[in-house]
C-alpha atoms as a PDB file:
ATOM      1  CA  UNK A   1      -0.461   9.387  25.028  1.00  0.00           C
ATOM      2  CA  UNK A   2      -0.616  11.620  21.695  1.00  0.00           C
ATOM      3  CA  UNK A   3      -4.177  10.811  19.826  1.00  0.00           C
ATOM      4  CA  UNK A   4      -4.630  11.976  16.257  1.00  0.00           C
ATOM      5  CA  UNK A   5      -7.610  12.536  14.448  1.00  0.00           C
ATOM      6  CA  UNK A   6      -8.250  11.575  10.935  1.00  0.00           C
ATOM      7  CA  UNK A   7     -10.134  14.964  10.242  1.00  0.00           C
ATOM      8  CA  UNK A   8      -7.767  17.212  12.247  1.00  0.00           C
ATOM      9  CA  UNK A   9      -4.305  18.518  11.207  1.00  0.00           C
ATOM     10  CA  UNK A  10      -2.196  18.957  14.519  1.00  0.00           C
ATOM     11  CA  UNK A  11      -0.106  21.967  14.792  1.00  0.00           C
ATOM     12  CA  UNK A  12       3.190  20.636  14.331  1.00  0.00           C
ATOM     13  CA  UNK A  13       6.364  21.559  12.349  1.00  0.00           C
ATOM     14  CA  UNK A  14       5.299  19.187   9.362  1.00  0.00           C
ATOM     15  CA  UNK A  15       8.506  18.781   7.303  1.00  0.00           C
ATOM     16  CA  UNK A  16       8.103  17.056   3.593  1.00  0.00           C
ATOM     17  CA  UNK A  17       9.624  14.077   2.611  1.00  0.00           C
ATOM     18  CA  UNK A  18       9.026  11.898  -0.598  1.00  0.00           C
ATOM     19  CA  UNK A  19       9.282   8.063  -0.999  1.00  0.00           C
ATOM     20  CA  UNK A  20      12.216   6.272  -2.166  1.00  0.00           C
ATOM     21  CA  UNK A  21      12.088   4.711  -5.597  1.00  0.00           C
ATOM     22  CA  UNK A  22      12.320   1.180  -4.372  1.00  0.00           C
ATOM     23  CA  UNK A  23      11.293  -1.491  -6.770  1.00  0.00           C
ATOM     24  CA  UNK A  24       9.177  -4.123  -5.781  1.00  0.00           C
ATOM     25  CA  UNK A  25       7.333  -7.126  -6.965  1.00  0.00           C
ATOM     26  CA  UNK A  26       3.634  -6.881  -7.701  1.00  0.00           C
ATOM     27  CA  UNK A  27       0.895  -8.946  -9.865  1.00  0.00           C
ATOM     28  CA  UNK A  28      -2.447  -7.864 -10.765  1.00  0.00           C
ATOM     29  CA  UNK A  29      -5.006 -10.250  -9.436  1.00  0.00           C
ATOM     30  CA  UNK A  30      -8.197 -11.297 -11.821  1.00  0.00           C
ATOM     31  CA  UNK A  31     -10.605 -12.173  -9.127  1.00  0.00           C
ATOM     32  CA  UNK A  32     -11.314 -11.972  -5.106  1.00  0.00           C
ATOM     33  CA  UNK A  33      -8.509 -13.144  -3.332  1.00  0.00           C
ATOM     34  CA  UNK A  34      -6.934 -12.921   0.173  1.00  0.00           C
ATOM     35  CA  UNK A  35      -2.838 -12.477   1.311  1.00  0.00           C
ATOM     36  CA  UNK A  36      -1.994 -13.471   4.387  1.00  0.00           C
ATOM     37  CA  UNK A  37      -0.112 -10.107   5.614  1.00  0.00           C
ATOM     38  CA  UNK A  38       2.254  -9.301   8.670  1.00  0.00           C
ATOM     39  CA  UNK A  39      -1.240  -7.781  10.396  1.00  0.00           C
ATOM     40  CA  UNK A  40      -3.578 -10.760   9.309  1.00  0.00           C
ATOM     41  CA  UNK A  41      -5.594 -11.445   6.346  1.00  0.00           C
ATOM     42  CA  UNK A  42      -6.412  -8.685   3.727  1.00  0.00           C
ATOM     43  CA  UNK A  43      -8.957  -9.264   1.147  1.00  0.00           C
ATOM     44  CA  UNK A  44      -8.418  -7.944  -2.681  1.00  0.00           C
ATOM     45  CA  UNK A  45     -11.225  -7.308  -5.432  1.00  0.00           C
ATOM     46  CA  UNK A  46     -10.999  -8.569  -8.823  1.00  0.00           C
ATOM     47  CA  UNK A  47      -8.205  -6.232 -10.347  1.00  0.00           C
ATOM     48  CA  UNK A  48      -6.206  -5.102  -7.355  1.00  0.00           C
ATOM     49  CA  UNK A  49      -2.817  -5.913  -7.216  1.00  0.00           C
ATOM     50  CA  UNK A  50      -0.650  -8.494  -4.953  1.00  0.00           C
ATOM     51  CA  UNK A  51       2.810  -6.889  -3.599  1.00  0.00           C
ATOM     52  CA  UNK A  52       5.932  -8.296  -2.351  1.00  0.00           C
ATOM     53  CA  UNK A  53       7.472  -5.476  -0.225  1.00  0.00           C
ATOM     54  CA  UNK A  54      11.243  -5.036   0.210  1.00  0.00           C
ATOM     55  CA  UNK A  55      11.444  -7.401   2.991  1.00  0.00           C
ATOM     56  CA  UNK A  56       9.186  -9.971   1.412  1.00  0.00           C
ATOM     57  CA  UNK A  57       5.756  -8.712   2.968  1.00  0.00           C
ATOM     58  CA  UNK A  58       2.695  -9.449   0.938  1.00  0.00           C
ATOM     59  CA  UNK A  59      -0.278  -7.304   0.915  1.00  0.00           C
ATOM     60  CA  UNK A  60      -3.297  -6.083  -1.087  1.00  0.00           C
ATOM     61  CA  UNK A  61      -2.924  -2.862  -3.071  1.00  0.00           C
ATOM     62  CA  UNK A  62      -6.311  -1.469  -4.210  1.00  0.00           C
ATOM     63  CA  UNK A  63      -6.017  -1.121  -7.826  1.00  0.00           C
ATOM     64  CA  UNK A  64      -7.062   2.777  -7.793  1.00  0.00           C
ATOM     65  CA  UNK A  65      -4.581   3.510  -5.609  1.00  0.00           C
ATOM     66  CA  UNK A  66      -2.110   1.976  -6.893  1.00  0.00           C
ATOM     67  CA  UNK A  67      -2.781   3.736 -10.384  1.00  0.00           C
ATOM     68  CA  UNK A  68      -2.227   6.896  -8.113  1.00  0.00           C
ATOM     69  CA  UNK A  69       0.614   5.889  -6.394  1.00  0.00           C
ATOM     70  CA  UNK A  70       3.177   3.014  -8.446  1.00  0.00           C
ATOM     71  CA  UNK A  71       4.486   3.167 -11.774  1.00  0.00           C
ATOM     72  CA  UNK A  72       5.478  -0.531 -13.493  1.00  0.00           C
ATOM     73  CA  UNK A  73       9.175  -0.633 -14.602  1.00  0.00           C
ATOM     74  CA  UNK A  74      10.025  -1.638 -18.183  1.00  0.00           C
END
């Protein structure tokens, strides 16, 4: 079985891909809470967000990285 470490880059022919622009539903969440997910319970701080993936998955989406990482359609 392949094992790969977070702090090591394997020497493999890496190709680059991007993420599709899929829209999905999200809420930003005031105060602790916890989502049941597809993996078991996640916890969210004050101020992350709750999504609705495109198969109707909830999950917790730390509000830094969602700054980094999601843009909110008009």
């Amino acid at each position: 079985m392949l094992k790969f470490l977070q702090n090591e880059n394997p020497e493999l022919d890496f190709r680059t891909a991007k993420k599709k622009p899929i829209a999905i539903k999200c809420v930003q969440i005031d105060e602790p809470f916890e989502v049941e997910t597809m993996e078991g319970t996640m916890k969210g701080k004050a101020g992350d967000w709750l999504m609705i993936g495109v198969n109707g998955e909830k999950y917790a989406c730390d509000r830094e990285i969602f700054e980094k990482t999601y843009m909110l359609c008009d």
